[in-house]
Protein backbone atom coordinates (compact mmCIF):
# COMPACT_ATOMS: atom_id res chain seq x y z
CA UNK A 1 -41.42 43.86 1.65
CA UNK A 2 -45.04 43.04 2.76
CA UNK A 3 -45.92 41.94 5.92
CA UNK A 4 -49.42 41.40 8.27
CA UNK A 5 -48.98 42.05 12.03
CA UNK A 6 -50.24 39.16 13.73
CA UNK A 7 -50.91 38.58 17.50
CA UNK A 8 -48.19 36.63 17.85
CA UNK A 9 -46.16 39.22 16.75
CA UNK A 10 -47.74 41.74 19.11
CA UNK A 11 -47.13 38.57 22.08
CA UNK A 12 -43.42 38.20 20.91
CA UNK A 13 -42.97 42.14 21.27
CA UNK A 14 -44.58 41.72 24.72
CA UNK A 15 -42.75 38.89 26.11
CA UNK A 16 -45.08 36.61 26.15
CA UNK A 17 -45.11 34.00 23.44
CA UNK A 18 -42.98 30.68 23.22
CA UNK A 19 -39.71 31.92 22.85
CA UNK A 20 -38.25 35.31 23.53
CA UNK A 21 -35.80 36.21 20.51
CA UNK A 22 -32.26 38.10 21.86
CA UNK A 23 -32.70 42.04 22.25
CA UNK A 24 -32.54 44.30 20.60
CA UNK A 25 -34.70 42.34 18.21
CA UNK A 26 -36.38 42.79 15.19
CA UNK A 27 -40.24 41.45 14.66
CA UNK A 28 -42.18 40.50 11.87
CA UNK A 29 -42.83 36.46 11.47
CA UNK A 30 -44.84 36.32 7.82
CA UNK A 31 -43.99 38.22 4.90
CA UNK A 32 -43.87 39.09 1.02
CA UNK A 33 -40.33 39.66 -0.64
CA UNK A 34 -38.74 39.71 -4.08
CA UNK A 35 -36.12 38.03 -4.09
CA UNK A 36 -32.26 39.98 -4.29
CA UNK A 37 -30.14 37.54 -3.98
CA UNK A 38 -29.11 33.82 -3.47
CA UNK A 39 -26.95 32.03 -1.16
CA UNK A 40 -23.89 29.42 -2.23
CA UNK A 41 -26.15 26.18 -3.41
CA UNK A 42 -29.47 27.57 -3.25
CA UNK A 43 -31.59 25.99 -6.00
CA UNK A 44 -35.27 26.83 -7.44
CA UNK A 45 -35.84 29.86 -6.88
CA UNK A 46 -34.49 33.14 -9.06
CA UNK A 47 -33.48 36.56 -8.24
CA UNK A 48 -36.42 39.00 -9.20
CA UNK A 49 -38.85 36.34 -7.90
CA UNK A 50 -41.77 37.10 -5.50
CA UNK A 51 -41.41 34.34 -2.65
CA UNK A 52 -43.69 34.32 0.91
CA UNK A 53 -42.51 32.92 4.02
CA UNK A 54 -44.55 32.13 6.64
CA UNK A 55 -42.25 31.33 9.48
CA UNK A 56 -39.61 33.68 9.64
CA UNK A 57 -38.33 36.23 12.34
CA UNK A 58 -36.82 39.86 11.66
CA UNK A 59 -39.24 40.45 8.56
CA UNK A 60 -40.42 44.41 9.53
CA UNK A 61 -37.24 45.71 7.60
CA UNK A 62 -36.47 46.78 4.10
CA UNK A 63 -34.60 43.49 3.37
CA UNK A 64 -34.09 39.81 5.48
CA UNK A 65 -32.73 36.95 5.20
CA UNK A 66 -34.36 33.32 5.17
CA UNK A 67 -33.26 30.01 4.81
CA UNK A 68 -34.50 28.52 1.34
CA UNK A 69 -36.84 25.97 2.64
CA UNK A 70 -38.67 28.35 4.42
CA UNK A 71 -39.96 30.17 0.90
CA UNK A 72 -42.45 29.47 -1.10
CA UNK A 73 -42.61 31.24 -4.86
CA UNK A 74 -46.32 33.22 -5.36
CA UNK A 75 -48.16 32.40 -8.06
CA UNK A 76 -48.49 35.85 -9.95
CA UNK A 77 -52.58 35.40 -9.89
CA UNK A 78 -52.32 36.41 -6.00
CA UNK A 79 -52.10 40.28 -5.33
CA UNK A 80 -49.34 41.20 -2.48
CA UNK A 81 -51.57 42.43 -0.28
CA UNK A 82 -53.08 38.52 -0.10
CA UNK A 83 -49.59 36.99 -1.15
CA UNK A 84 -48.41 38.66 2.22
CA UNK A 85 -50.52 36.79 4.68
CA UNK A 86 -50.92 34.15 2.28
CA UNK A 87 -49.64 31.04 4.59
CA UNK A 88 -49.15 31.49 8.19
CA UNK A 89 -53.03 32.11 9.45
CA UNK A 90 -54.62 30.07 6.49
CA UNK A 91 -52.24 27.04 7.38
CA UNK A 92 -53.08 27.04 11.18
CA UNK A 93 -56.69 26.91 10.24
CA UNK A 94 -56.00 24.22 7.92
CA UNK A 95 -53.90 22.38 10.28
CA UNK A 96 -56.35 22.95 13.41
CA UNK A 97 -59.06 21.11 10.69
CA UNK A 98 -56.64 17.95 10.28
CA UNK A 99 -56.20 18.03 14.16
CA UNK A 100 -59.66 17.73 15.15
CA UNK A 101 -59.94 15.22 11.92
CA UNK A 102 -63.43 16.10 10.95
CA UNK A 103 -66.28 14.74 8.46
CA UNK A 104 -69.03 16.62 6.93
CA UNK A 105 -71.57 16.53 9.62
CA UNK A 106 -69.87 16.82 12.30
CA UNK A 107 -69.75 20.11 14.40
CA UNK A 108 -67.15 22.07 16.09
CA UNK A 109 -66.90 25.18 18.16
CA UNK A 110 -64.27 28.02 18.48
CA UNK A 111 -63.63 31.06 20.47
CA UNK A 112 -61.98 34.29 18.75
CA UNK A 113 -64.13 33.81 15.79
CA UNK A 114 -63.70 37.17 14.25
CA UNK A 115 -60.01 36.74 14.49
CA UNK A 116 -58.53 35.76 11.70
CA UNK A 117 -57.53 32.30 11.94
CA UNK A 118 -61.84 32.19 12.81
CA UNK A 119 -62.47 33.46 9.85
CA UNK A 120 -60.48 30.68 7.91
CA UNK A 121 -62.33 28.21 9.81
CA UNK A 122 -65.35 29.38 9.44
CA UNK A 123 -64.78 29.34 5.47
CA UNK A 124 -63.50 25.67 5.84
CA UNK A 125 -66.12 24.26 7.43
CA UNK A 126 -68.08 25.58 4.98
CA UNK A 127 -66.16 24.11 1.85
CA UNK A 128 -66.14 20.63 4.21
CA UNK A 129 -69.55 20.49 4.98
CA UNK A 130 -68.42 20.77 9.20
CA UNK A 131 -70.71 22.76 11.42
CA UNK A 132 -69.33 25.46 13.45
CA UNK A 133 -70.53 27.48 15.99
CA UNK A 134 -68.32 30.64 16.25
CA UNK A 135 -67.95 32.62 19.33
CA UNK A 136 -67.44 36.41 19.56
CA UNK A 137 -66.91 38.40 22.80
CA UNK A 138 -68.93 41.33 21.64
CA UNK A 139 -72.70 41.46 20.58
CA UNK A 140 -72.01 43.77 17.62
CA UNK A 141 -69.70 40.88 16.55
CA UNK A 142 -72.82 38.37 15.26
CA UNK A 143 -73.43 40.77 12.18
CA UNK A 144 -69.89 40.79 11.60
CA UNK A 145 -69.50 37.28 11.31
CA UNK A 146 -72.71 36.66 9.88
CA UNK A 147 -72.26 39.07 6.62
CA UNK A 148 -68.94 36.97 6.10
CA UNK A 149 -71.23 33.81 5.79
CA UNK A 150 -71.14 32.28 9.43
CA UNK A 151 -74.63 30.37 10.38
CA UNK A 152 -74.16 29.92 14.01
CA UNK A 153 -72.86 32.80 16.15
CA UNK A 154 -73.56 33.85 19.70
CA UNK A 155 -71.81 35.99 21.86
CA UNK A 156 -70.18 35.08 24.90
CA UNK A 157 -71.39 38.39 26.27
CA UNK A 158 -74.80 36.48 27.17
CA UNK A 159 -74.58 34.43 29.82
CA UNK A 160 -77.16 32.21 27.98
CA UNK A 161 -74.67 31.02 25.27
CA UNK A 162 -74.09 27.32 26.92
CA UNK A 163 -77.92 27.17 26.33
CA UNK A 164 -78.09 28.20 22.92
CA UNK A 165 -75.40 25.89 21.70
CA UNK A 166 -77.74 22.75 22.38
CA UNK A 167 -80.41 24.39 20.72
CA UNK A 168 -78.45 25.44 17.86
CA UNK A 169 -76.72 21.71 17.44
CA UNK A 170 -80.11 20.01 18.54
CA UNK A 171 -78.22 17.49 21.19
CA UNK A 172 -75.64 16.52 18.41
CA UNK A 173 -72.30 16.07 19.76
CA UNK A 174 -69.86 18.66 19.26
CA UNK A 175 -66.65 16.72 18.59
CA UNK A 176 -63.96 19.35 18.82
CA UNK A 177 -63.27 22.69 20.40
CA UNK A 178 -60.91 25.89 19.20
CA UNK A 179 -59.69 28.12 21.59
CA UNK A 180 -58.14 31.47 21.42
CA UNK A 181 -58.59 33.08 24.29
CA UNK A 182 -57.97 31.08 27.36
CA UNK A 183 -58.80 31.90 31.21
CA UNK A 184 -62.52 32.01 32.10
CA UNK A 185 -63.71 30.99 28.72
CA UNK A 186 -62.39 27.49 28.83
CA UNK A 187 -64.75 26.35 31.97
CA UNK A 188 -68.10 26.46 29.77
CA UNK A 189 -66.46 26.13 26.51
CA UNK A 190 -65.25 22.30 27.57
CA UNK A 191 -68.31 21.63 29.34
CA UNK A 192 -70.54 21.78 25.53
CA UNK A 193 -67.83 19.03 24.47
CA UNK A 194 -69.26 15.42 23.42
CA UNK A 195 -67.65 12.63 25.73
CA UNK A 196 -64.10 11.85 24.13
CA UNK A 197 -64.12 15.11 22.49
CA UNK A 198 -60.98 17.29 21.79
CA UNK A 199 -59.99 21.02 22.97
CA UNK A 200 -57.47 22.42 20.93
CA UNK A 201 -55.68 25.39 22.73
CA UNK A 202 -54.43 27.63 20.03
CA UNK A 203 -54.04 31.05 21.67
CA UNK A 204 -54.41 33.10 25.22
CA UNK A 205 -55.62 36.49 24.02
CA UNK A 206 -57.02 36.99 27.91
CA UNK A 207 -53.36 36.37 28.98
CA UNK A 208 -54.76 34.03 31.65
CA UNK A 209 -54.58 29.89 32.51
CA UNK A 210 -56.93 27.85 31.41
CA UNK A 211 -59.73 26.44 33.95
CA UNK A 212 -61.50 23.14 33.05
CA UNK A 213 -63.82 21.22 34.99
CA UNK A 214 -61.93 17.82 36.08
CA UNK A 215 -65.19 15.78 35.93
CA UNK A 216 -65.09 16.43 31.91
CA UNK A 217 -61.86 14.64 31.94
CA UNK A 218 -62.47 12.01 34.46
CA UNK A 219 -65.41 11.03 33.04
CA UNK A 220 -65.93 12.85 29.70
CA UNK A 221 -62.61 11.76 28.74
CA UNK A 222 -62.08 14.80 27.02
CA UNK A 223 -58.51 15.79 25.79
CA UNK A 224 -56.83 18.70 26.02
CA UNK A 225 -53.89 19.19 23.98
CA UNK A 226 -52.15 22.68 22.74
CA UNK A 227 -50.95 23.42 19.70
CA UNK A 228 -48.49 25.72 17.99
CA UNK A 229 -48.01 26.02 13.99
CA UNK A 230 -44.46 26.28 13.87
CA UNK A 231 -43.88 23.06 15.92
CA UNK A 232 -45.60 21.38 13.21
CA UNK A 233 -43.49 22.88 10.60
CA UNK A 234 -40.34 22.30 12.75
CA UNK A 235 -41.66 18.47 12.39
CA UNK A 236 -43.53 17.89 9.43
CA UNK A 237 -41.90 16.29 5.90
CA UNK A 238 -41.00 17.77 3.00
CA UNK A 239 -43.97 15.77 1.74
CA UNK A 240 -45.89 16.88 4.40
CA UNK A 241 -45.33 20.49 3.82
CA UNK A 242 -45.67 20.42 -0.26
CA UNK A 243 -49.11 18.93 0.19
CA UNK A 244 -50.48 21.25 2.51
CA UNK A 245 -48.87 24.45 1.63
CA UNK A 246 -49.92 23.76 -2.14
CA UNK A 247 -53.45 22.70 -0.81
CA UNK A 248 -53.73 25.97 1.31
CA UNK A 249 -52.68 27.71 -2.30
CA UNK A 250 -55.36 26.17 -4.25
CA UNK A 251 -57.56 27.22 -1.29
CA UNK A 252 -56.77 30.65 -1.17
CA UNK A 253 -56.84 30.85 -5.64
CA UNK A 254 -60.38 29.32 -5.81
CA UNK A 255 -61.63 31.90 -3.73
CA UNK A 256 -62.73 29.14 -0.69
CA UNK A 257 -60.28 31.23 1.25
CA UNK A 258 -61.28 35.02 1.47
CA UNK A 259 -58.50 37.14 3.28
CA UNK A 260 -59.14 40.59 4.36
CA UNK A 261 -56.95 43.98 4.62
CA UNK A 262 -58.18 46.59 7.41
CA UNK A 263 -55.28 49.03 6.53
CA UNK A 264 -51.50 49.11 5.32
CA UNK A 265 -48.90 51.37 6.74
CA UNK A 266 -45.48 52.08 5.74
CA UNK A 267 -42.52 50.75 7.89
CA UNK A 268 -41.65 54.05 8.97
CA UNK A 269 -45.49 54.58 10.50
CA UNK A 270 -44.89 51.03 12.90
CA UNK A 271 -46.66 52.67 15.70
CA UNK A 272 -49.65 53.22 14.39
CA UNK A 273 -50.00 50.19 12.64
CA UNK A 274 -49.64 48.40 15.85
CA UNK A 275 -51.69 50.22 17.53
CA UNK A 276 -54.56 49.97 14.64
CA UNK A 277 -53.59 46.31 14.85
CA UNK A 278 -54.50 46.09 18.58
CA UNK A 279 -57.86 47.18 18.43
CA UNK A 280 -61.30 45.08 17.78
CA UNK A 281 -63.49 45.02 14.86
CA UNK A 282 -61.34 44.76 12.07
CA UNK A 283 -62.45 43.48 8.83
CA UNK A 284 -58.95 42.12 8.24
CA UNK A 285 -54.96 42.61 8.79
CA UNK A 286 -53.09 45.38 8.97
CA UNK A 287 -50.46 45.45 6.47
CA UNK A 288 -46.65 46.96 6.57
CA UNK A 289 -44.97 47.96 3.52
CA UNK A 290 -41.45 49.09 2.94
CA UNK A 291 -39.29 49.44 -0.44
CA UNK A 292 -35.59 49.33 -0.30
């Protein structure tokens, strides 16, 4: 087993994500396995085989069980340290993309850029042609982003970011807004919005509500609308879910895709993986490992 420790994890532990799994619990929602065995009519797949799953629960363990529609089979190009965290980040990004439906020109914005769902974004834009102004909440964070190919970062630490967005854009109208981090963020972040634009609310990193201005929904007609990954994989077709996971694939083997490793732990050393996890600046995820 293989697996990244995401935010959400780290919120699930907490108690503060969308659902709250029976204690005690296990975590661990994205991993890498090799298949051990099959259930009673399970079809395509083959013990021995190297399968990812990117919405699963109970997945920090030497062995777990998934339902079969919930695995994909690796190609045996991708390494297990990318295999691992091969779907669940890379999907939202793609996914937040076909929310905001953009076309090459257009721009965007989004908070948490150096997280790593940011990081995807900022690399699809690029492939797409999309302008993206990417947000950090430190000043050392422009370099960061920058050396991974971002064009238009400021940090939110200077209170003259609002400013330097319409200088940056030149009065083009950003169409669509990512946000990670809730609370006081949201207030100027919806106020660079174009009239009829859309803010996606993807995460609350600063644990607090959001706070919008009412005028730039009365009369900007802006929409706000959350969104959560799983709920589209809860409702999406099979179709649905062969095209995009295949597409985020190709993404990811082409090298448009670039996904980073800060560290990897075994199982055993969960603490301080979490807590290495927890802290800013990383180039990538941390990784848990355990062999049965």
């Amino acid at each position: 087993m293989k697996s990244p420790i995401h935010n959400h994890d780290l919120a699930i532990i907490r108690g503060i994500y969308g659902y709250k799994p029976a204690l005690p619990a296990i975590p661990g929602s994205e991993a890498l396995g090799v298949v051990d065995a099959l259930g009673a009519g399970v079809r395509g797949f083959s013990v021995g085989q190297k399968v990812a799953v990117p919405a699963g629960a109970r997945m920090w363990a030497e062995f777990f069980t998934t339902p079969a529609n919930t695995a994909v089979p690796v190609p045996p190009t991708i390494p297990d340290d990318i295999a691992c965290q091969l779907l669940a980040m890379p999907l939202n990004s793609y996914l937040l993309f076909e929310e905001l439906d953009t076309k090459p020109g257009d721009w965007i914005i989004q908070t948490a850029s150096n997280g790593a769902v940011g990081r995807v974004v900022v690399q699809l834009a690029k492939s797409r042609k999309v302008n993206v102004i990417s947000l950090v909440r430190r000043d050392d964070g422009i370099a960061e982003m920058s050396a991974l190919g971002a064009e238009h970062v400021l940090s939110t630490q200077s209170d003259s970011w609002v400013t330097r967005v319409s200088e940056i854009t030149g009065g083009a109208p950003i169409k669509g807004a990512i946000d990670s981090v809730s609370g006081p963020i949201a207030l100027p972040l919806a106020s660079v919005l174009a009239p009829g634009g859309l803010f996606l609310s993807f995460g609350a990193m600063s644990q607090k509500p959001i706070v919008l201005d009412p005028g730039k929904l009365i009369f900007g007609g802006i929409t706000v609308r959350g969104f959560w990954g799983a709920k589209w994989i809860e409702r999406a077709s099979s179709a649905d879910k062969l095209r995009v996971l295949g597409e985020v694939i190709r993404l990811v083997q082409d090298g448009t895709i670039k996904l980073g490793v800060e560290a990897e732990y075994d199982l055993a050393d969960v603490r301080e993986a979490v807590t290495r996890s927890d802290q800013s600046g990383r180039a990538g995820k941390v990784l848990l490992t355990a062999t049965a």
